[in-house]
PDB file of N, CA and C in Angstrom:
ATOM      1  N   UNK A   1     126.345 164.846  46.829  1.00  0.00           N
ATOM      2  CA  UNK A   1     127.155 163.632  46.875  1.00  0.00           C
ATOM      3  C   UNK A   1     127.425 163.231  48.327  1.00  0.00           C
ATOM      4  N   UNK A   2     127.880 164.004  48.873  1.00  0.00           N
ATOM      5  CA  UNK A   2     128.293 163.881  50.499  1.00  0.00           C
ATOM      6  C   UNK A   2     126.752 163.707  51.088  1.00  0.00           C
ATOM      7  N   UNK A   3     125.550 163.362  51.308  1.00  0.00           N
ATOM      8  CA  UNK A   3     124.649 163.522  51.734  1.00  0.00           C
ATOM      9  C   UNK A   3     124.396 161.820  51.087  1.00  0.00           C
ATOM     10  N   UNK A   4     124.821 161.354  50.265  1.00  0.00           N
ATOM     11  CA  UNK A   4     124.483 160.157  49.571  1.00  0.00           C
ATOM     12  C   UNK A   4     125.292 159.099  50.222  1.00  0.00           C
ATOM     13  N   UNK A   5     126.262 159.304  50.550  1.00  0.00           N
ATOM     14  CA  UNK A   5     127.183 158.790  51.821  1.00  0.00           C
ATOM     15  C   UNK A   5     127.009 158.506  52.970  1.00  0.00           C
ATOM     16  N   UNK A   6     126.522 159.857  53.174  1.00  0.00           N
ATOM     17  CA  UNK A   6     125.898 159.664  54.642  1.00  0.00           C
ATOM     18  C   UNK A   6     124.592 158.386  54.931  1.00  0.00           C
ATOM     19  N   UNK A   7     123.888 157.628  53.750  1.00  0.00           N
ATOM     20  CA  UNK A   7     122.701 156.908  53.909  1.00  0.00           C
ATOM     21  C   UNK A   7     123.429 155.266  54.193  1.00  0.00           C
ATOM     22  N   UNK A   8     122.402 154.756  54.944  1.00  0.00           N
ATOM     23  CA  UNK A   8     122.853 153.616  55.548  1.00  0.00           C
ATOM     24  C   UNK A   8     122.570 152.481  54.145  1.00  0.00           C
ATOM     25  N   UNK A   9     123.055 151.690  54.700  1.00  0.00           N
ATOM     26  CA  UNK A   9     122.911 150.499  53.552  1.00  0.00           C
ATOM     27  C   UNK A   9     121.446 150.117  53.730  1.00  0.00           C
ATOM     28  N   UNK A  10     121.214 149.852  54.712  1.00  0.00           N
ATOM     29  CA  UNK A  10     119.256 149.507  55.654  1.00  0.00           C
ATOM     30  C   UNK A  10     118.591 150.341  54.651  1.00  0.00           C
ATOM     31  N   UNK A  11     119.063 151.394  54.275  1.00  0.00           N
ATOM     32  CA  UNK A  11     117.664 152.594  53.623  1.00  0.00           C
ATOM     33  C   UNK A  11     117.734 152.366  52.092  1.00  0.00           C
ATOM     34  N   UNK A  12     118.820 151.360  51.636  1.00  0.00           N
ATOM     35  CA  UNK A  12     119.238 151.278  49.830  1.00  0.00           C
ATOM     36  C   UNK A  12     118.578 150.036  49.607  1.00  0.00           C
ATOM     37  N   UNK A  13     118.451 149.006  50.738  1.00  0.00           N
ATOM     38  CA  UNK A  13     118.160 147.606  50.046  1.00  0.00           C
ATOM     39  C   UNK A  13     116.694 147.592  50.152  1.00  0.00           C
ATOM     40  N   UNK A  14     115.756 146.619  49.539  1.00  0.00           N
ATOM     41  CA  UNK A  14     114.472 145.930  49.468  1.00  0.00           C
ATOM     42  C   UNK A  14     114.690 145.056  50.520  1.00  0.00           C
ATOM     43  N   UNK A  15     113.299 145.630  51.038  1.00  0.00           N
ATOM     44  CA  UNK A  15     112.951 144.246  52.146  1.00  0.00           C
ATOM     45  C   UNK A  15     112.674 142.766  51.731  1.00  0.00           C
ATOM     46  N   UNK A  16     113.211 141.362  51.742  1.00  0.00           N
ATOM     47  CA  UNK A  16     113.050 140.617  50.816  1.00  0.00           C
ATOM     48  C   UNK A  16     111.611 139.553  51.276  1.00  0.00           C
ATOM     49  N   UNK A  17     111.954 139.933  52.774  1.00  0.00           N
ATOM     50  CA  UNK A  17     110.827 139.131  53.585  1.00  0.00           C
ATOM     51  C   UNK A  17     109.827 140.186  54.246  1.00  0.00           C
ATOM     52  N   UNK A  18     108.568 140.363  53.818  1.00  0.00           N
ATOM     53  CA  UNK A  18     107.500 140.954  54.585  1.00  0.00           C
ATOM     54  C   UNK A  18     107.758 141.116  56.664  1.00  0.00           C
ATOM     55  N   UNK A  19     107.187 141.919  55.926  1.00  0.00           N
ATOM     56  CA  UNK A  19     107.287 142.274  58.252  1.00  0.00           C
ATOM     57  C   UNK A  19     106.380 141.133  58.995  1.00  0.00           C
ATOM     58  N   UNK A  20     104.757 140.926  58.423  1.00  0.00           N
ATOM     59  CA  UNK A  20     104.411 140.128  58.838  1.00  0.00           C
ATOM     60  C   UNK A  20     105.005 138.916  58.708  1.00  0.00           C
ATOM     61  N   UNK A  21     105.465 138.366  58.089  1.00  0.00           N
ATOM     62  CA  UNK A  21     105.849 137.181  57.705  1.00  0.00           C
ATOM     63  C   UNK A  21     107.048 137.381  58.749  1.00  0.00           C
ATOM     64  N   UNK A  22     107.987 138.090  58.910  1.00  0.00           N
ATOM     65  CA  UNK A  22     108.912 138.025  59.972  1.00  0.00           C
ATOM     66  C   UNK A  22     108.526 137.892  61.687  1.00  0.00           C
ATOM     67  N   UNK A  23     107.315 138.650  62.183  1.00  0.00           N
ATOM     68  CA  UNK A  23     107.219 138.649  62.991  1.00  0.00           C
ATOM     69  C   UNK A  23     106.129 137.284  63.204  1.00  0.00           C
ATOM     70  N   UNK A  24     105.614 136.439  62.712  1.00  0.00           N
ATOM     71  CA  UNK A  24     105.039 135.184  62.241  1.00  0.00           C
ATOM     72  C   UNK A  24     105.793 134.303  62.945  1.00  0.00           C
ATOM     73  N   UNK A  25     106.942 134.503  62.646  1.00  0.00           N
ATOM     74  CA  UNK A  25     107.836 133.526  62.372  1.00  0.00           C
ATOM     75  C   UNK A  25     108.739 133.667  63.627  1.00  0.00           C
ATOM     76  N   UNK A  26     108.775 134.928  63.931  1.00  0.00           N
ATOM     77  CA  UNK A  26     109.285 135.258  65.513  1.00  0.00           C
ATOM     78  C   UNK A  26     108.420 134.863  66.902  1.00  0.00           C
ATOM     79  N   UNK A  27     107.157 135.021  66.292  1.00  0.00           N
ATOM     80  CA  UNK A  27     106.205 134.656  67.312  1.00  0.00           C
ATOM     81  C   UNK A  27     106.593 133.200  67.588  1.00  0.00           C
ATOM     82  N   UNK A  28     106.433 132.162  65.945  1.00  0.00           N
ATOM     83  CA  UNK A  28     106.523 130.803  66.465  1.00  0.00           C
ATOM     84  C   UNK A  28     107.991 130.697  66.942  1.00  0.00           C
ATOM     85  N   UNK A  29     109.148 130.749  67.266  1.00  0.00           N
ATOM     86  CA  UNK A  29     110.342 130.671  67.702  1.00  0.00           C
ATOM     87  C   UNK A  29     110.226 131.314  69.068  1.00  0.00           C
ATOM     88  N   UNK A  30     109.211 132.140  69.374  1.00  0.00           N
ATOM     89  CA  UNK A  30     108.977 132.785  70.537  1.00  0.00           C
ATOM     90  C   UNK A  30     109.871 133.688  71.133  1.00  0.00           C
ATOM     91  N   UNK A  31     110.115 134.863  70.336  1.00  0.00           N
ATOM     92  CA  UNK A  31     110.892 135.826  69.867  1.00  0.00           C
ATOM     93  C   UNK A  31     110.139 137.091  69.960  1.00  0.00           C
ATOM     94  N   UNK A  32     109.166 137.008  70.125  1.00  0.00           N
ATOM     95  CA  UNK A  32     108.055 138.223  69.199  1.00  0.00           C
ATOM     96  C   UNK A  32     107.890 139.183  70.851  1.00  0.00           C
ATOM     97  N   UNK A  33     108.342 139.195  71.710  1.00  0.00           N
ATOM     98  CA  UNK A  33     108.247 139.682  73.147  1.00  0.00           C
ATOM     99  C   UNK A  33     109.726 140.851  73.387  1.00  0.00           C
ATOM    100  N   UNK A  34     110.852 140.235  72.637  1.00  0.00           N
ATOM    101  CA  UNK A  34     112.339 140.620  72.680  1.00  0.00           C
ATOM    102  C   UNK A  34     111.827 141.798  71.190  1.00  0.00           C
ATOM    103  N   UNK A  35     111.250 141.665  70.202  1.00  0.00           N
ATOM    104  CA  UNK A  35     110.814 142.553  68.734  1.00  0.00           C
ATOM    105  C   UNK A  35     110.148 143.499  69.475  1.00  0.00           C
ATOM    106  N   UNK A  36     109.027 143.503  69.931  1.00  0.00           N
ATOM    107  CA  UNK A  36     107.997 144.285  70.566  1.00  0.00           C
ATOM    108  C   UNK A  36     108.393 145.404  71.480  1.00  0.00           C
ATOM    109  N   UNK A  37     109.289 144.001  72.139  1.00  0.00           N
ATOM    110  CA  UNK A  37     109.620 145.208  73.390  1.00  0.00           C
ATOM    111  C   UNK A  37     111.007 146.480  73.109  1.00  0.00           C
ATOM    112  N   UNK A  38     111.600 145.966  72.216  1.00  0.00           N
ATOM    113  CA  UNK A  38     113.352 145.948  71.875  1.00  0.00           C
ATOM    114  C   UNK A  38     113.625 146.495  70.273  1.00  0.00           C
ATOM    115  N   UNK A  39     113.162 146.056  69.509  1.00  0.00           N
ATOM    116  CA  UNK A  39     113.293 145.764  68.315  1.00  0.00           C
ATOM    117  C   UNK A  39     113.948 144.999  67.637  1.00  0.00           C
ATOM    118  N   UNK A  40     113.799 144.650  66.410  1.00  0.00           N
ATOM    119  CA  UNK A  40     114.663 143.828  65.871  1.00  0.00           C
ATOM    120  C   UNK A  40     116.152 143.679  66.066  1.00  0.00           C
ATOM    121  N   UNK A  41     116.856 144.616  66.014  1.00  0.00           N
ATOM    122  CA  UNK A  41     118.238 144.790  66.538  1.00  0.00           C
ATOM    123  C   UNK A  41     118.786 144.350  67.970  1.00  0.00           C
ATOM    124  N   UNK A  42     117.842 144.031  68.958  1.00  0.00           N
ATOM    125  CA  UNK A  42     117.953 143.300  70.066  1.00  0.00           C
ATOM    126  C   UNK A  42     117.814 141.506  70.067  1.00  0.00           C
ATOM    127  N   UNK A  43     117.512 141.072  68.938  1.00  0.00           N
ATOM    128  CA  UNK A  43     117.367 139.969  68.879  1.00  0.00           C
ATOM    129  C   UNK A  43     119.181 139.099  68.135  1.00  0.00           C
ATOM    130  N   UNK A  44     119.164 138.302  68.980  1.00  0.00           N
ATOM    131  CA  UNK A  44     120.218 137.583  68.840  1.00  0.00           C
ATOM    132  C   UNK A  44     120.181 136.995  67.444  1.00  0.00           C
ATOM    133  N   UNK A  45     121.797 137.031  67.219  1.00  0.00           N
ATOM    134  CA  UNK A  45     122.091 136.385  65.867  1.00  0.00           C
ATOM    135  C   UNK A  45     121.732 135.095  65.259  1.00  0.00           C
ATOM    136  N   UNK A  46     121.660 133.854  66.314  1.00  0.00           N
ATOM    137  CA  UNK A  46     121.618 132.754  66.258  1.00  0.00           C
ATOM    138  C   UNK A  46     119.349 132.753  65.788  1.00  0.00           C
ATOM    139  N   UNK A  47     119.223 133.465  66.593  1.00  0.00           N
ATOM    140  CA  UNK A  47     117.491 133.380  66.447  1.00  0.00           C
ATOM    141  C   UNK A  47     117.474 134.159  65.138  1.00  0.00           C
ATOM    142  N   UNK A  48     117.953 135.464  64.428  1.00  0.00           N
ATOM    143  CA  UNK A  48     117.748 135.963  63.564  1.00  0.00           C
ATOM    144  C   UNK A  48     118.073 134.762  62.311  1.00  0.00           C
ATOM    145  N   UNK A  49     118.961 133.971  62.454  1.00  0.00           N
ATOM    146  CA  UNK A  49     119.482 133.231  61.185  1.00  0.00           C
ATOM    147  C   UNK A  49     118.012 131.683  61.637  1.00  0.00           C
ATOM    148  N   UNK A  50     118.136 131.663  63.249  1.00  0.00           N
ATOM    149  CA  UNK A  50     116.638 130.674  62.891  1.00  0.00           C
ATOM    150  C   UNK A  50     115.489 130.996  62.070  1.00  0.00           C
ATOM    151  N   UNK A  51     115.085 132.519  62.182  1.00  0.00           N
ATOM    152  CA  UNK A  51     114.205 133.034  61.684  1.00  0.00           C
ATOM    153  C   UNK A  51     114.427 133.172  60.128  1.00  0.00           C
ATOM    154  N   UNK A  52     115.724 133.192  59.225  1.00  0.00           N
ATOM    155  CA  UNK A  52     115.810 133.227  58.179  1.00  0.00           C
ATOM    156  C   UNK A  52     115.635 131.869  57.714  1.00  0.00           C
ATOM    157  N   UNK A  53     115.915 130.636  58.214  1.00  0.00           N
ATOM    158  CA  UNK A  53     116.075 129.425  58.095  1.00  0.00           C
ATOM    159  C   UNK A  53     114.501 129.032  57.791  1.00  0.00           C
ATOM    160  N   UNK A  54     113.367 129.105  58.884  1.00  0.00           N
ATOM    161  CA  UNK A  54     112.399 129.023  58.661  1.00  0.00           C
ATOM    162  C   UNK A  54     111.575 129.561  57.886  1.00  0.00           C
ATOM    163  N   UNK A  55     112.184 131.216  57.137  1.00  0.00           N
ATOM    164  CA  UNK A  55     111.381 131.485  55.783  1.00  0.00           C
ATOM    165  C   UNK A  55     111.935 130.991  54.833  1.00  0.00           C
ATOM    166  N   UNK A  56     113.326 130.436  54.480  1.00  0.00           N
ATOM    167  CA  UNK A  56     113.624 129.389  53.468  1.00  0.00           C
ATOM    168  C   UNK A  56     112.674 128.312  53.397  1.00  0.00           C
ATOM    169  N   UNK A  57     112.456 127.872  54.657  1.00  0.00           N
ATOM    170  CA  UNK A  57     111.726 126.269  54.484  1.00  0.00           C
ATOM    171  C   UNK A  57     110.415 126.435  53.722  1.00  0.00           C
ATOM    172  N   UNK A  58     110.062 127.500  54.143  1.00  0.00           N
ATOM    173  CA  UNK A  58     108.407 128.037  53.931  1.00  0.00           C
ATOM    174  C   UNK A  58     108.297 128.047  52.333  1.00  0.00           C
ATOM    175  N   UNK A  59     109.430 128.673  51.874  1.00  0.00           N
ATOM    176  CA  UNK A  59     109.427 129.343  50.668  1.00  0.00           C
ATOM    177  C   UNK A  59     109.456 127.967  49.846  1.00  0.00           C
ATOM    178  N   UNK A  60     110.941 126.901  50.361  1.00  0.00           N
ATOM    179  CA  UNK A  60     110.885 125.845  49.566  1.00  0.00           C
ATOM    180  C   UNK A  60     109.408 124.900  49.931  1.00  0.00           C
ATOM    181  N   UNK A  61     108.671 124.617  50.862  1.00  0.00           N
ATOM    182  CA  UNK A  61     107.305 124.336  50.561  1.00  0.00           C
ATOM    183  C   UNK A  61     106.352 124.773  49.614  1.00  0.00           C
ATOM    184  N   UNK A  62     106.525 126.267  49.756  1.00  0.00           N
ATOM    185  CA  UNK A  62     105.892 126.959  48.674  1.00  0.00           C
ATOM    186  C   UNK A  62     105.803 126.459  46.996  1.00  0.00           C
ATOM    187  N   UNK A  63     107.034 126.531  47.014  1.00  0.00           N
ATOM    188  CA  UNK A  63     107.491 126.167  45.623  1.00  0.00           C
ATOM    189  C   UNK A  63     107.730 125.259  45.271  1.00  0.00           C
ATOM    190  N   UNK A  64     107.564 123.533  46.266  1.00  0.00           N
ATOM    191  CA  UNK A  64     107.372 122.539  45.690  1.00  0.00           C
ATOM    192  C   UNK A  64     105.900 121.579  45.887  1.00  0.00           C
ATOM    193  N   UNK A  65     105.459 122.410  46.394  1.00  0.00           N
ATOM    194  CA  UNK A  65     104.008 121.877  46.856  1.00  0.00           C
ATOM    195  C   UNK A  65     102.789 122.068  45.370  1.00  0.00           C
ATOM    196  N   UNK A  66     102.096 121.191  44.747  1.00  0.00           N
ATOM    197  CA  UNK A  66     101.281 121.481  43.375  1.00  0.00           C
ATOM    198  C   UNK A  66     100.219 122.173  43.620  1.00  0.00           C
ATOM    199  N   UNK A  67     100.254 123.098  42.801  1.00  0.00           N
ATOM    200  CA  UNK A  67      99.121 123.773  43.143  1.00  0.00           C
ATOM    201  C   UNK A  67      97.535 123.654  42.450  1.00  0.00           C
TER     202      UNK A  67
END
């Protein structure tokens, strides 16, 4: 039980967005230099929520575009 505690929330959830697709998307925001060099956790809040913003858009293209 105490060992189940100890696990971060990071190691319980599903990744919802692919890595590539994140770093895609960092590249075009021009981000992908601060990931590489730093990791994700070095990247500012404001660019992380750009970067979520732009896989929404993607997704709603996705899903209204006919296929």
């Amino acid at each position: 039980m105490r060992r189940l505690l100890n696990l971060s929330f990071t190691t319980l959830k599903k990744s919802v967005m692919s890595e590539q697709l994140k770093y895609e998307i960092a590249r075009d925001l021009g981000v992908d230099q601060i990931v590489s060099q730093h990791g994700w956790g070095e990247v500012s809040s404001r660019d992380c929520g750009n970067i979520v913003r732009r896989a929404i858009e993607r997704a709603e293209m996705n899903v209204s575009s006919p296929k």
